[in-house]
Protein backbone atom coordinates (compact mmCIF):
# COMPACT_ATOMS: atom_id res chain seq x y z
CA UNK A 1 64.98 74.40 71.31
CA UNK A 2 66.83 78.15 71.74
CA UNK A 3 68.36 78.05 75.56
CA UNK A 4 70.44 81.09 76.86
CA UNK A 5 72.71 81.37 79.48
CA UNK A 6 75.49 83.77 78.37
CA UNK A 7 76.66 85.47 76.04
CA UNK A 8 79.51 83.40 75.38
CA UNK A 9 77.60 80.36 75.36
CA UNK A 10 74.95 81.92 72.76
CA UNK A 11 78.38 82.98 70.41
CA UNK A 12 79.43 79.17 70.52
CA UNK A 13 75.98 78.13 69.64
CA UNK A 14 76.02 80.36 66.96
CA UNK A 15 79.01 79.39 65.41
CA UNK A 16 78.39 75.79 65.64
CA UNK A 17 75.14 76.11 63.93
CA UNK A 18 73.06 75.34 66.50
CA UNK A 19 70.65 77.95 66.96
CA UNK A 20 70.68 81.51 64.40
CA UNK A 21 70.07 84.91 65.60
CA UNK A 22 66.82 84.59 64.02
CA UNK A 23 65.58 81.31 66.51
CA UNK A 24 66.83 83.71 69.45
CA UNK A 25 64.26 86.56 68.92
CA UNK A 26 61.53 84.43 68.07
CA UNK A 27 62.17 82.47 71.70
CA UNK A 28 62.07 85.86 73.13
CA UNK A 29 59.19 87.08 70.78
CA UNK A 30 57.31 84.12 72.33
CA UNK A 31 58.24 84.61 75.64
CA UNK A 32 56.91 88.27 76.06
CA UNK A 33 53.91 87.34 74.17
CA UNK A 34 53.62 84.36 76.81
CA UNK A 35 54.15 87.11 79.48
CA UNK A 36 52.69 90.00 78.60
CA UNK A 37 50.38 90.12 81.53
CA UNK A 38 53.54 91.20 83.07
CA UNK A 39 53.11 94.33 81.58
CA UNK A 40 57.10 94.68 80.96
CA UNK A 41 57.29 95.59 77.51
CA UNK A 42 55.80 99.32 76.64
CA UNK A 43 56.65 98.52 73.15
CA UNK A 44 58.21 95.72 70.62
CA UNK A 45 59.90 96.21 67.97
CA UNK A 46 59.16 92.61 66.56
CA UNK A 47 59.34 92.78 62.70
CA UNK A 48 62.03 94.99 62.87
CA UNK A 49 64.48 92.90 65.37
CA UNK A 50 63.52 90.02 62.98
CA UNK A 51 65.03 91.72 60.37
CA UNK A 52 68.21 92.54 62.40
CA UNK A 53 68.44 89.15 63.04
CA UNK A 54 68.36 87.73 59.84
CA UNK A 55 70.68 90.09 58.37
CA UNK A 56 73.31 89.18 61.40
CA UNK A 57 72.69 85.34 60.73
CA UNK A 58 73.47 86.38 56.67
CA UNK A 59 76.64 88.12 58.19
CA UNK A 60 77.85 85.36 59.67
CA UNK A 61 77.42 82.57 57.29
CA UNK A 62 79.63 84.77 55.17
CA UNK A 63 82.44 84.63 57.12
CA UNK A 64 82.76 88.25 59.17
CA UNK A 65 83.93 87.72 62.21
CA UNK A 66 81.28 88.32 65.09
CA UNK A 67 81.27 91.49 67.02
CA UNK A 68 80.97 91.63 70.76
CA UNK A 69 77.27 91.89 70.88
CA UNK A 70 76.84 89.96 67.58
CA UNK A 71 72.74 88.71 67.88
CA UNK A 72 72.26 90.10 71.68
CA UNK A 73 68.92 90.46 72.68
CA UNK A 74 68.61 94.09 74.37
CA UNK A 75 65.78 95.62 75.69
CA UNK A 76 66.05 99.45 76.63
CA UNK A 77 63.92 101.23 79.58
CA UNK A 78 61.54 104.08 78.81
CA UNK A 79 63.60 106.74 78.85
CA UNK A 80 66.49 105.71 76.70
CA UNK A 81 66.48 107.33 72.89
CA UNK A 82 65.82 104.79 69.96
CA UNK A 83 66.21 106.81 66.82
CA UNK A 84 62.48 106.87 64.87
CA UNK A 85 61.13 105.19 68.11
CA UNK A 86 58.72 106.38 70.18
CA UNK A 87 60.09 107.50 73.99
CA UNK A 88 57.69 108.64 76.88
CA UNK A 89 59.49 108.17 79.92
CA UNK A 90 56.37 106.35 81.17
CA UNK A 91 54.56 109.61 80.81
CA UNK A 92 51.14 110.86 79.06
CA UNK A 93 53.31 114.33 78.65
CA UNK A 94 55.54 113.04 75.92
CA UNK A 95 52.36 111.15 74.28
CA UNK A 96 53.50 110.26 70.67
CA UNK A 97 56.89 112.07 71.38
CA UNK A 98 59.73 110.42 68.51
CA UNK A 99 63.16 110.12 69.48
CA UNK A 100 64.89 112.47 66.59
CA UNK A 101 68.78 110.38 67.65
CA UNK A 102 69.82 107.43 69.67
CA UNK A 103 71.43 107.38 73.07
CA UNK A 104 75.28 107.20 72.89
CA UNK A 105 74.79 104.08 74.93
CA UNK A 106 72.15 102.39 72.74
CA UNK A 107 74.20 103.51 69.47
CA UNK A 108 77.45 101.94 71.07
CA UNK A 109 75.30 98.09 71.61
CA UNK A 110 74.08 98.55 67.25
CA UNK A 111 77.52 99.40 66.62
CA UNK A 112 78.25 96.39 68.22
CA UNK A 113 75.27 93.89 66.71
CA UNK A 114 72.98 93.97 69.23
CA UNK A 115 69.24 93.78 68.59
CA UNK A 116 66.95 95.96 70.29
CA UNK A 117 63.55 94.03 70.86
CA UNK A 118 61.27 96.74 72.33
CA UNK A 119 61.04 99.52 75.21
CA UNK A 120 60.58 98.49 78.82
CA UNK A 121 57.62 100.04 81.41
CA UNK A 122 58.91 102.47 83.95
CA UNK A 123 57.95 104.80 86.76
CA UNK A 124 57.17 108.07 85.48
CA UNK A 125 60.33 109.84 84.49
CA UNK A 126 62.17 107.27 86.19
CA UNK A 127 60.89 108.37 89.86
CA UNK A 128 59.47 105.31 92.10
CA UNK A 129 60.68 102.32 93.63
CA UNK A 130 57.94 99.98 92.69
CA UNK A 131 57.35 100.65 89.14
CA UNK A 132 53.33 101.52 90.11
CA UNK A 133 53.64 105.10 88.57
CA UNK A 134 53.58 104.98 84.81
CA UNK A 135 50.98 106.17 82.53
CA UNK A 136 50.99 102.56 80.79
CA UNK A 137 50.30 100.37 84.39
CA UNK A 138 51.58 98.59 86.96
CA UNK A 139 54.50 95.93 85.62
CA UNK A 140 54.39 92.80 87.88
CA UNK A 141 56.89 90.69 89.31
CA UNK A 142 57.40 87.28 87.65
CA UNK A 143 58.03 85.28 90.81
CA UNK A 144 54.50 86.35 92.80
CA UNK A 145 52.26 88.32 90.20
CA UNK A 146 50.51 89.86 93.46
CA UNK A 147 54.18 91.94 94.38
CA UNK A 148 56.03 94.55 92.60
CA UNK A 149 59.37 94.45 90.51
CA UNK A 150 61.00 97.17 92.00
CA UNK A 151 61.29 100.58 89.97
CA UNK A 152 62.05 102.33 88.38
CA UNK A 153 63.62 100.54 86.39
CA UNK A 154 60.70 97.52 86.93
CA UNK A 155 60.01 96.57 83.45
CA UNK A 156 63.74 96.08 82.37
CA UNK A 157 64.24 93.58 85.32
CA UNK A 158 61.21 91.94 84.76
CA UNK A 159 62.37 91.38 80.60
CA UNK A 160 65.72 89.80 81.85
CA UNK A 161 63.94 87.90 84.91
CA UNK A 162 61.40 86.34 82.57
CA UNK A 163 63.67 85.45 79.98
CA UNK A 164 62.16 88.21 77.68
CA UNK A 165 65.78 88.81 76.21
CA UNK A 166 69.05 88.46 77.14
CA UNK A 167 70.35 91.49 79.10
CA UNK A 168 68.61 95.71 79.26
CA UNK A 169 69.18 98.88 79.95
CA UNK A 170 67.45 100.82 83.15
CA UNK A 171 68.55 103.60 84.47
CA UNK A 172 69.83 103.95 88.45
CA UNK A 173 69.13 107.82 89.92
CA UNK A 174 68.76 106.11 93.20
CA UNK A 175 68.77 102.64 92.95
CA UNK A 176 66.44 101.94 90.00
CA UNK A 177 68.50 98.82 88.81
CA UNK A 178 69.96 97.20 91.62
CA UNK A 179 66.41 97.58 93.67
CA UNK A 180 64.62 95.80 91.42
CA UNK A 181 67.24 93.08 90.59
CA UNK A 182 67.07 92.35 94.10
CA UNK A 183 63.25 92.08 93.82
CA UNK A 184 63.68 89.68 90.60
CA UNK A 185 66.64 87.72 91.89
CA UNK A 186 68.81 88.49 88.83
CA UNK A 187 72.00 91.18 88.33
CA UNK A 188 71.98 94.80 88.16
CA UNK A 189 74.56 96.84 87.81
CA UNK A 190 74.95 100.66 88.11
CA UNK A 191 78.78 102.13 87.52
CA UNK A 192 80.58 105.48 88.48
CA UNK A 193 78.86 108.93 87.84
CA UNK A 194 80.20 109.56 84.54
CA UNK A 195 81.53 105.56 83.28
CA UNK A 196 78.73 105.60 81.21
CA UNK A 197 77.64 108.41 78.96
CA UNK A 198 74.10 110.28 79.65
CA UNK A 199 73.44 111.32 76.47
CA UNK A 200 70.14 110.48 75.56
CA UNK A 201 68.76 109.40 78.46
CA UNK A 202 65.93 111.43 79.81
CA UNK A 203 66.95 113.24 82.55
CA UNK A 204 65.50 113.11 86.15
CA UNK A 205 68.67 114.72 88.64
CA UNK A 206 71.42 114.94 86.26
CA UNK A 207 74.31 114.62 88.82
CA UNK A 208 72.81 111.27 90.25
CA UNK A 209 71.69 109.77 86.93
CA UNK A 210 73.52 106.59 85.36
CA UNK A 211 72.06 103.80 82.71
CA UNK A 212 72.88 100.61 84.20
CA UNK A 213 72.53 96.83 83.04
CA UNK A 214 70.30 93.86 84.25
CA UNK A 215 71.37 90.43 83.43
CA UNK A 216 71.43 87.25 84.19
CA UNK A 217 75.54 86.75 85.27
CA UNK A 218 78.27 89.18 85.91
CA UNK A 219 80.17 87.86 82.62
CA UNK A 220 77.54 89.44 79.93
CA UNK A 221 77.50 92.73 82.53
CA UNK A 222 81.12 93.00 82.37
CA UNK A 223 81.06 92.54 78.22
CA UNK A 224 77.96 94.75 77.77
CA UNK A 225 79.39 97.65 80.38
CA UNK A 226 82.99 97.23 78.18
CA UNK A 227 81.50 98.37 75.01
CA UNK A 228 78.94 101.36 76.47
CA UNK A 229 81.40 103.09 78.62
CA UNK A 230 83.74 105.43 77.69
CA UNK A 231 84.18 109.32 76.79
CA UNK A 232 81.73 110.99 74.41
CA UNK A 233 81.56 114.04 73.15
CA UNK A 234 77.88 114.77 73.37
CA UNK A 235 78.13 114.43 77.22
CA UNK A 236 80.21 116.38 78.85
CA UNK A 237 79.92 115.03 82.16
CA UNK A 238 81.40 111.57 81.28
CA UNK A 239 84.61 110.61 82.40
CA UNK A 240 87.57 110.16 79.65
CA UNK A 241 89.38 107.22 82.07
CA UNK A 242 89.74 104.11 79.49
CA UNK A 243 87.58 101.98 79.44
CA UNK A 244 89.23 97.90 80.90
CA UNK A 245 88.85 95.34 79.19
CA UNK A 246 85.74 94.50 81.95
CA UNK A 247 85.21 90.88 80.39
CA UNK A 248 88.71 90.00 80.60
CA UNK A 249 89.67 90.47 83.69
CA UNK A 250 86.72 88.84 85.36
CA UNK A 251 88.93 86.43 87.38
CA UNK A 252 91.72 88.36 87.98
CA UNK A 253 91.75 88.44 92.45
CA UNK A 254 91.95 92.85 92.68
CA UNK A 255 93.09 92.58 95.82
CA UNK A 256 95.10 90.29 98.82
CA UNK A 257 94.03 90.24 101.54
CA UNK A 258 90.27 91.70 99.76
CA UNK A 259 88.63 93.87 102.96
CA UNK A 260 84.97 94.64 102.97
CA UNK A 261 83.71 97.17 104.92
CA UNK A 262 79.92 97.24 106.28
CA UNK A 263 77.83 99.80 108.28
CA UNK A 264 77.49 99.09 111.70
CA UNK A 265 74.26 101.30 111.69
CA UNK A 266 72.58 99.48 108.52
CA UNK A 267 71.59 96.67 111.19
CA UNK A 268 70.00 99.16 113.64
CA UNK A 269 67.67 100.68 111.21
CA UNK A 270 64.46 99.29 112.20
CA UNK A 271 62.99 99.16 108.87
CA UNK A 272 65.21 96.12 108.11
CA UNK A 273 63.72 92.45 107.33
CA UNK A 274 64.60 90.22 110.60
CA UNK A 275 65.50 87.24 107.61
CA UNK A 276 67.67 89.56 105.62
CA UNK A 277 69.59 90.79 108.57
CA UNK A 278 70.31 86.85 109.99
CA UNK A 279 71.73 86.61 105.98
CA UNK A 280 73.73 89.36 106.50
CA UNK A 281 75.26 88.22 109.06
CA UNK A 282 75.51 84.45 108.29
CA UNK A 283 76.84 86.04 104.95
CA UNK A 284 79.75 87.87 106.35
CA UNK A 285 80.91 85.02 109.05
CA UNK A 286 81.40 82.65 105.84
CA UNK A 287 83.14 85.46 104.10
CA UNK A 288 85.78 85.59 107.12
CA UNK A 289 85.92 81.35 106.95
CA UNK A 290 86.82 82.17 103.13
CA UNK A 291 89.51 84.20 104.01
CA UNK A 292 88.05 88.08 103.70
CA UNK A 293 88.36 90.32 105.89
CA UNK A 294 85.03 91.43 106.76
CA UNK A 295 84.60 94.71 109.40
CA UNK A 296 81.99 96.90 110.70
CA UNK A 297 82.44 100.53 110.68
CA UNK A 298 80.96 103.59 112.07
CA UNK A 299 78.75 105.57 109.60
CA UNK A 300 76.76 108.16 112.09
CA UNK A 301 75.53 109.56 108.57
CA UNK A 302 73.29 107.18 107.99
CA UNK A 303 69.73 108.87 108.91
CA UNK A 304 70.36 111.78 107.18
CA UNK A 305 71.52 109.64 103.48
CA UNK A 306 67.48 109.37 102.22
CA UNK A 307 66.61 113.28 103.28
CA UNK A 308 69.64 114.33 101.63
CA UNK A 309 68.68 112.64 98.54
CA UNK A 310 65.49 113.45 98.06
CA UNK A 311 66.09 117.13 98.74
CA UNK A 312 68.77 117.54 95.90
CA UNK A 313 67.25 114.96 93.50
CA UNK A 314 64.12 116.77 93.66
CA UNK A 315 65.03 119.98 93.31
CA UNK A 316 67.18 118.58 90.16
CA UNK A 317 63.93 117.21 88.92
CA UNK A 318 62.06 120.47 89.00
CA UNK A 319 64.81 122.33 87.22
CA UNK A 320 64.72 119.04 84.93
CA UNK A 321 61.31 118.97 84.19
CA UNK A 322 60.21 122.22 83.57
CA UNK A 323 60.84 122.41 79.55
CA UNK A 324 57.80 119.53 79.35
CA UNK A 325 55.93 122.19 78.81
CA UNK A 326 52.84 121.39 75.75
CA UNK A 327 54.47 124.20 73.83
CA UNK A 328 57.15 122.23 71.53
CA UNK A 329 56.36 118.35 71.66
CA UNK A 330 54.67 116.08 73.50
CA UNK A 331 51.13 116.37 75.53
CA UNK A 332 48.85 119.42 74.86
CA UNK A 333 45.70 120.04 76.66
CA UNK A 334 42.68 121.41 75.35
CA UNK A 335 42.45 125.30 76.12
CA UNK A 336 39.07 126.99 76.35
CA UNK A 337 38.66 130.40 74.56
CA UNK A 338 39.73 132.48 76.70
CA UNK A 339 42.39 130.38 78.27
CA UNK A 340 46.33 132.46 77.92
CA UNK A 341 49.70 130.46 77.74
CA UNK A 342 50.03 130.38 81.18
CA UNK A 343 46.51 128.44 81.04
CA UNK A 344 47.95 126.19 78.50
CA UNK A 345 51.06 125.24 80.40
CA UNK A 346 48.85 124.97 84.06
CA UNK A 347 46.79 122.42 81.99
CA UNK A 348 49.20 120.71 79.96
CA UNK A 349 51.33 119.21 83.37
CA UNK A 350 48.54 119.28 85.31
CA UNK A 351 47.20 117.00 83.32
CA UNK A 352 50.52 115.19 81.73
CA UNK A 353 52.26 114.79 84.74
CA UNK A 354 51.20 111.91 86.91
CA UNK A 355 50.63 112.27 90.88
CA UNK A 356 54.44 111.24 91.88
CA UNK A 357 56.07 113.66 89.22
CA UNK A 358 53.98 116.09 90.14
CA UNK A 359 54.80 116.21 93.74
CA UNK A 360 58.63 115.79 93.46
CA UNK A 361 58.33 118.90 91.44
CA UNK A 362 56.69 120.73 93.86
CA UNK A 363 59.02 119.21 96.28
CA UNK A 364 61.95 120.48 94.54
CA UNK A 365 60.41 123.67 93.81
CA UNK A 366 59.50 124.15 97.67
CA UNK A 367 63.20 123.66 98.66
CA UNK A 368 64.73 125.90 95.62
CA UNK A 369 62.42 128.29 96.79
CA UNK A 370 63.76 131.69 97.88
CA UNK A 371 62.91 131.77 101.40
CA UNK A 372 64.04 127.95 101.62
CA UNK A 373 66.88 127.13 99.84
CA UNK A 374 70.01 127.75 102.29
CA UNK A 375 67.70 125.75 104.70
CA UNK A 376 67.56 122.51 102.70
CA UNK A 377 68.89 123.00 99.39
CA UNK A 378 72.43 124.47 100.81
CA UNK A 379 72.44 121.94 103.62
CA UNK A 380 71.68 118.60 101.70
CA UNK A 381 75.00 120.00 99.54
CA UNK A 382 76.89 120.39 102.40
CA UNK A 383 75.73 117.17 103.57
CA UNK A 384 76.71 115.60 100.01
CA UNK A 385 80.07 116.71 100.67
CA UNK A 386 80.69 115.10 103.94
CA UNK A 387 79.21 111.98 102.55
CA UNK A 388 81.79 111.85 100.06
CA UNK A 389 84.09 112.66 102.61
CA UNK A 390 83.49 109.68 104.44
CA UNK A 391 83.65 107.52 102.01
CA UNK A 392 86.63 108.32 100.72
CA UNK A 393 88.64 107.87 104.12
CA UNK A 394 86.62 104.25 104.44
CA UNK A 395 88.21 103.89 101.24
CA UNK A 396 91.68 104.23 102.33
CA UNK A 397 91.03 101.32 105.05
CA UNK A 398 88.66 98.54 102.62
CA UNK A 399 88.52 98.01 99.46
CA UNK A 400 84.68 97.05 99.21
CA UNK A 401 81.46 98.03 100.93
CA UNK A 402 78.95 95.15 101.58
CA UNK A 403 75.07 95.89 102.56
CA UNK A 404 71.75 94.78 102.04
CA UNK A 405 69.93 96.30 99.01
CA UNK A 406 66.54 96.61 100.13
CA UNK A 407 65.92 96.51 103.59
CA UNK A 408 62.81 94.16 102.63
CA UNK A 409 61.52 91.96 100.02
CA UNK A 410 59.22 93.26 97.25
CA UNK A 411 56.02 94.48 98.27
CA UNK A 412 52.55 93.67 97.46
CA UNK A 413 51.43 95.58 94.41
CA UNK A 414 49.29 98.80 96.43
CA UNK A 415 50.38 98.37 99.58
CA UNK A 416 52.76 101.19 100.39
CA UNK A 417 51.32 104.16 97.16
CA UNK A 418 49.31 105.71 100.56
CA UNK A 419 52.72 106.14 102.47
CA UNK A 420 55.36 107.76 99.57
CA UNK A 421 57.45 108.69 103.08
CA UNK A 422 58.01 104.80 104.43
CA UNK A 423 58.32 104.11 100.40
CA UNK A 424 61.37 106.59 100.47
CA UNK A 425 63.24 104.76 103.14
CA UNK A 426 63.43 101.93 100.92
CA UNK A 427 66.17 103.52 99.39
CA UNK A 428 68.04 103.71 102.11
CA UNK A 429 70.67 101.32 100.92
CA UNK A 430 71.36 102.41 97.50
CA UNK A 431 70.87 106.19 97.25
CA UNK A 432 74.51 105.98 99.15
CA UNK A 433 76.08 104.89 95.86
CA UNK A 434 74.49 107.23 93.67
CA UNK A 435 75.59 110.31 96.77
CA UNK A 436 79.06 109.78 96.60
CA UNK A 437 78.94 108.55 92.70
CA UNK A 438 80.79 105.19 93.27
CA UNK A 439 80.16 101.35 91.36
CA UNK A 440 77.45 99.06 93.15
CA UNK A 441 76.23 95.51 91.94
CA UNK A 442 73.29 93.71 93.59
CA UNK A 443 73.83 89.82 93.60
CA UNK A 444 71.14 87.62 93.79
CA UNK A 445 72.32 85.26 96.34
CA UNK A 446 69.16 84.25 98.52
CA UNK A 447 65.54 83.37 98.99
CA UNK A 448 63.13 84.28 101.71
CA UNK A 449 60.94 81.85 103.42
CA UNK A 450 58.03 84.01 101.48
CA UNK A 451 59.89 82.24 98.28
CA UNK A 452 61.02 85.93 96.90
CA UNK A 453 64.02 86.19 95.74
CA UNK A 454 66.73 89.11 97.72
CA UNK A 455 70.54 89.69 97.66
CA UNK A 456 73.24 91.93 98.40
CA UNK A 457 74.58 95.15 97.39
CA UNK A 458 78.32 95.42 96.72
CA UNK A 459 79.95 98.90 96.14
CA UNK A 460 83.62 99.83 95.02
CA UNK A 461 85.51 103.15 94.93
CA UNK A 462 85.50 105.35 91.68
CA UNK A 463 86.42 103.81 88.20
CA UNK A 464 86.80 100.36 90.08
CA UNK A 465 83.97 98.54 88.23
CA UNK A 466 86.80 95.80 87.32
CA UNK A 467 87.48 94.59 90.85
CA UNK A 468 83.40 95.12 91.76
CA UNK A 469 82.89 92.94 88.66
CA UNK A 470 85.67 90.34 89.72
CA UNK A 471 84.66 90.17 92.93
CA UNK A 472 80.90 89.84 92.13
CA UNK A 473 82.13 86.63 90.26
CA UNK A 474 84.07 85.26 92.85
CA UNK A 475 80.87 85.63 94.95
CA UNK A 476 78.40 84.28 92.93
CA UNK A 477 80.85 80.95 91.86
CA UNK A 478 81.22 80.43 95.56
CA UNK A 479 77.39 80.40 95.94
């Protein structure tokens, strides 16, 4: 029977004979048809990853040496570009939309023999934190069917938790993978503005947005964020550093002694689970018996991190958004007569657009507005700036930042779609990262007496995913 645990260990089973390529996507094949109440998977590509996998397993009994990726399962979020696929960034406005290229990052895992088995469920356009607001459903958390994954990237955590393939893709704006890999007890990942390259991913605030990676270990993150990252010439916002050899230097110790900063004000905010916060705490005194240096700092910012946010995301989202229009692709609604092409854009996202989308966009149109936007546009920059400000001088003193993800576990499925406000504050944790554009990692390293799963959030300065990743090892081996 086909077992997975990494990457490596798949590669050794491969080249012992063991299991083929071809046994590994028909264990996943069976697993999302076993789970597809889960509602994870938009689409799967099952004949065709079949046919990937038995040319790989053909590749390899003739001799070529395997590629990195050689016969990885890979499942890609809504709103990352398959060539010839279909793409709808969970949206009824790019209805039978076909991606005409593939992302860089989704060319770079081919390139490198990995098999993409299907497209993963998402909030709308990648805005939500519970994975509630797509055109195709709700997607469910595997551990308590009644609670939600996390979003937006929900469905890509859910394929990995589930054992519907091996690693995916999501994408973080604001903590859309390591949110829901907290809520799914597995790893996500999102690197520095720019490690990754945007091209082809469906934009939602362009100076926020990163693809990130779900897995099930730090190892095949490390290996799968090594071949994505890197310059590219269709983006011109990612970052020509080289790309480390991230799998290599896994257990490499970045720093002696390793000091971890944390937020004094984190454990004031009264949003905050009282379980969570005693695991906090408990977690940090048995970091200091280990030998790090664990400190709380001052971080009077705090309150105004989610406003900030959500004032500049939004506004990027309008700007974003506004070429889905019912003109060139995607959804067109029905016009009447007499009805003008202002008529037929009024209808088409009116009715494309779904009720979240819709009122980030008038959101960010409120605060780009004339009368409006040295008020909140103007300040939430200013306020950016400061941020990143203060975390570069808390940067100079640690070498790490340690919080909780979410302040809570995941919620039931419903429960907070009446109160988009007190669902905003459950960012609070991880917008930070995306801010200031610096690494963060959530480890799954607990349980709560509810049985879900939770962890923590571990952040590193720019371009210092290999230390993040080496210390997210050390962590989870000493669990």
């Amino acid at each position: 029977m086909f077992t997975f645990s990494t990457i490596a260990q798949y590669h050794n089973d491969l080249l012992n004979g063991t299991t083929t390529c071809v046994d590994a996507v028909r264990y996943y094949l069976q697993n999302i048809g076993k789970h597809a109440s889960l509602n994870a998977f938009i689409e799967v590509f099952e004949e065709e990853a079949l046919q990937r996998a038995s040319s790989l397993d053909a590749e390899r009994k003739s001799g070529k040496t395997l590629s990195p990726l050689h016969g990885v399962v890979v499942a890609i979020k809504d709103v990352i570009c398959y060539e010839n696929h279909a793409i709808t960034a969970g949206s009824r406005i790019l209805n039978s939309f076909t991606s005409l290229f593939s992302a860089t990052a989704v060319q770079r895992l081919l390139d490198a023999g990995a098999i993409i088995i299907g497209r993963n469920n998402c909030d709308e356009f990648a805005m939500g934190s519970t994975n509630e607001n797509s055109a195709y459903g709700p997607v469910r958390n595997a551990a308590d069917v009644s609670k939600v994954p996390g979003g937006s990237s929900g469905g890509s955590a859910v394929a990995v938790q589930a054992n519907m393939c091996m690693v995916s893709l999501g994408s973080d704006t604001g903590g859309s993978v390591r949110q829901p890999a907290d809520w799914c007890g597995i790893v996500g990942f999102k690197p520095t503005y720019g490690r990754i390259s945007r091209h082809g991913l469906i934009a939602y605030a362009s100076s926020f947005d990163q693809i990130g990676i779900f897995s099930h270990n730090v190892s095949d993150t490390a290996l799968v964020l090594e071949i994505i990252a890197g310059a590219d010439n269709f983006d011109s916002t990612v970052s020509s550093t080289p790309v480390p050899a991230y799998s290599q230097l896994l257990h490499h110790t970045p720093y002696k002694p390793i000091k971890i900063a944390y937020f004094k004000e984190v454990f004031e905010h009264d949003g905050l689970d009282v379980e969570i916060k005693k695991a906090f705490h408990e977690y940090v005194g048995q970091l200091r018996q280990k030998g790090y240096i664990v400190e709380a700092v001052q971080f009077p910012l705090l309150q105004y991190i989610v406003p900030t946010y959500y004032v500049l995301t939004t506004a990027e989202a309008s700007s974003n958004l506004s070429r889905y229009d019912g003109v060139k692709y995607g959804f067109r609604a029905a016009l009447n007569e007499n009805d003008d092409l202002t008529a037929l854009y009024k209808k088409s996202r009116t009715q494309g657009f779904g009720k979240e989308v819709k009122r980030r966009i008038l959101l960010g149109s409120f605060v780009l507005s004339a009368g409006y936007y040295d008020a909140y546009f103007s300040k939430a920059q200013q306020v950016r700036r400061l941020l990143v400000e203060q975390n570069d001088a808390i940067f100079e003193q640690y070498q790490f930042i340690l919080s909780p993800t979410v302040p809570t576990t995941a919620f039931n499925l419903g429960e907070k779609r009446t109160n988009p406000v007190e669902m905003y504050l459950a960012d609070i944790y991880t917008v930070y990262a995306n801010l200031v554009g610096i690494p963060g990692i959530s480890l799954p390293l607990f349980k709560h007496s509810n049985g879900l799963p939770f962890g923590m959030q571990l952040m590193a300065p720019q371009f210092k995913e290999a230390d993040l990743l080496a210390l997210s090892q050390q962590l989870l081996n000493a669990k």
